[in-house]
Structures are given as C-alpha cells and as structure tokens.
Protein backbone atom coordinates (compact mmCIF):
# COMPACT_ATOMS: atom_id res chain seq x y z
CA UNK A 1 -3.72 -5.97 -37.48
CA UNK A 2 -0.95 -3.39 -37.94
CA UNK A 3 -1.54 -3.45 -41.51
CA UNK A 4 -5.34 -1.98 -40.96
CA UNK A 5 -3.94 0.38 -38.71
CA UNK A 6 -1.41 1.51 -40.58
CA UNK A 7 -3.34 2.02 -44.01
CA UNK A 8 -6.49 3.67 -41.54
CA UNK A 9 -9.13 1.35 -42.94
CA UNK A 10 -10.05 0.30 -39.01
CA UNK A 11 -9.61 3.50 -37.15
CA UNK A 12 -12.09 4.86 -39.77
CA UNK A 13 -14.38 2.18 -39.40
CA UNK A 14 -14.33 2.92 -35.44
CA UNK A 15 -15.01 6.73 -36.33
CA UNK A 16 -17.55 5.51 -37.81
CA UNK A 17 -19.42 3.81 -35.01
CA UNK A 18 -18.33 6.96 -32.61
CA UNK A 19 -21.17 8.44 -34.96
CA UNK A 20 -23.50 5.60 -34.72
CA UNK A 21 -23.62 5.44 -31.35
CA UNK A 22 -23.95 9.16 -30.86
CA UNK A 23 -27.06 8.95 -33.17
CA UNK A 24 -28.35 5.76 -31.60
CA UNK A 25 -27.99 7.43 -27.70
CA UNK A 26 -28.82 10.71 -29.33
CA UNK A 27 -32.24 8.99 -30.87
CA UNK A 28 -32.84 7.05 -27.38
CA UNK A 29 -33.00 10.02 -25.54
CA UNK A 30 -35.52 11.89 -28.31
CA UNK A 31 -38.15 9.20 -28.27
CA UNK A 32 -38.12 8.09 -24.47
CA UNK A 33 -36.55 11.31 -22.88
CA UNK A 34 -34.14 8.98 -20.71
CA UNK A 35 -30.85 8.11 -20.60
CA UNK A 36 -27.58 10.74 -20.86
CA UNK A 37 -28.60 14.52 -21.74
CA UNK A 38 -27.51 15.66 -25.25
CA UNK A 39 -24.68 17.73 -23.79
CA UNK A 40 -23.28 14.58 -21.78
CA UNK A 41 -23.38 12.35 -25.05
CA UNK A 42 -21.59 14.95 -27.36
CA UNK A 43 -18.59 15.74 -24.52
CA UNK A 44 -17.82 11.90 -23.98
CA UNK A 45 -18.08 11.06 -27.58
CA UNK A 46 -16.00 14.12 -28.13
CA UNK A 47 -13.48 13.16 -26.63
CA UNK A 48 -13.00 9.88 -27.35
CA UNK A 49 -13.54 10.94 -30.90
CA UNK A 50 -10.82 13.08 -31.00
CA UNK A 51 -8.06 10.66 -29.99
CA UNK A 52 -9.40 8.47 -32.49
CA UNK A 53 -9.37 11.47 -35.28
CA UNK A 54 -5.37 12.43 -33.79
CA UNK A 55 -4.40 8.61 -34.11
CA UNK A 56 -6.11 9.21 -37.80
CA UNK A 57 -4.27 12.18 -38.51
CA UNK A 58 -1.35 10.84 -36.91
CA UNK A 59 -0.96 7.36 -39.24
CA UNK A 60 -1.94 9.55 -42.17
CA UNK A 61 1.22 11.50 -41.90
CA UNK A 62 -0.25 14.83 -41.52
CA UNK A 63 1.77 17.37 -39.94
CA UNK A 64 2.29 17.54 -35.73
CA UNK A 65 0.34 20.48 -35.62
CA UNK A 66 -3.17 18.64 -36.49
CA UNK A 67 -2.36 15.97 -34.04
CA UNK A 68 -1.92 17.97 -31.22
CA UNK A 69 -5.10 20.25 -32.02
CA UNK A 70 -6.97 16.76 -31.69
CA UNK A 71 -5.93 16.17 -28.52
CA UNK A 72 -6.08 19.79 -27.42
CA UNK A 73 -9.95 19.10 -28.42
CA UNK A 74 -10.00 15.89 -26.88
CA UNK A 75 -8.88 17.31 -23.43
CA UNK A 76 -11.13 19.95 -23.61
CA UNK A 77 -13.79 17.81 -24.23
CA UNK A 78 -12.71 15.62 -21.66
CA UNK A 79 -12.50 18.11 -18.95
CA UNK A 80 -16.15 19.17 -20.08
CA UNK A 81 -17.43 15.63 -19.82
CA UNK A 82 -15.90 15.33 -16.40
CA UNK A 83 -17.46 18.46 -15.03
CA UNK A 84 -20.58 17.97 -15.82
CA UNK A 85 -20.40 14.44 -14.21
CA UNK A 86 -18.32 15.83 -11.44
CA UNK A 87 -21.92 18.34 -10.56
CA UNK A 88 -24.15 15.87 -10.56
C-alpha cells in the first residue's frame, strides 16, 4: 500500500474519481434538476480535491510552495462549502 502511495499511481486514480463523481452529481442535477446546486458540488469537491492534489504534489517531491497553495485552495474552498451550507 505504501508502495502505490509513494510512486502516486492510487492518489491519481482517486483524483480521478473526484472528477467522476463531480460529472456524475454534476449530470444528476442537469437531467432531474435535484440534488446539490452546481456551486455546492464544485466547493466540496474542491476541497477535497485539493488535499488530494497537495498529497500529489507532496509525494512527487515538488517544492513546499505548491503544497501549501493546495491547501491554501483547499481551505478556501472549504470555508466556501461551509458557508453556503451554514445559510441554508
């Protein structure tokens, strides 16, 4: 298990189906008009996006700057996702 997390193989492979299921929730809401707004979907897969993409960039060995942009974004996106939720 270390071994695909070290070479990256699985954390791409779980970027991956960040993107799926933003398309499948994405396409959900497009043909029956329920389910999270399009807003709601992109802040929470956002952020959990984003730690994935720092943990990425992070076993990748790129520098400490991209890492903590990541989870600058991730935070931000958090913080979105949470105030729109926190409204309703």
């Amino acid at each position: 298990m270390a071994d695909l997390i070290a070479n990256a193989y699985l954390i791409d492979w779980v970027l991956a189906a960040f993107v799926a299921e933003g398309l499948l929730l994405m396409g959900y809401r497009a043909s029956t008009g329920k389910g999270l707004g399009y807003a709601a979907i992109a802040a929470n897969l956002l952020s959990g996006g984003m730690i994935v993409l720092a943990l990425r960039a992070a076993v990748s060995g790129a520098r400490a700057e991209l890492v903590a942009v990541c989870l600058l974004a991730s935070l931000a996106a958090h913080i979105i996702d949470l105030r729109q939720r926190w409204n309703r």
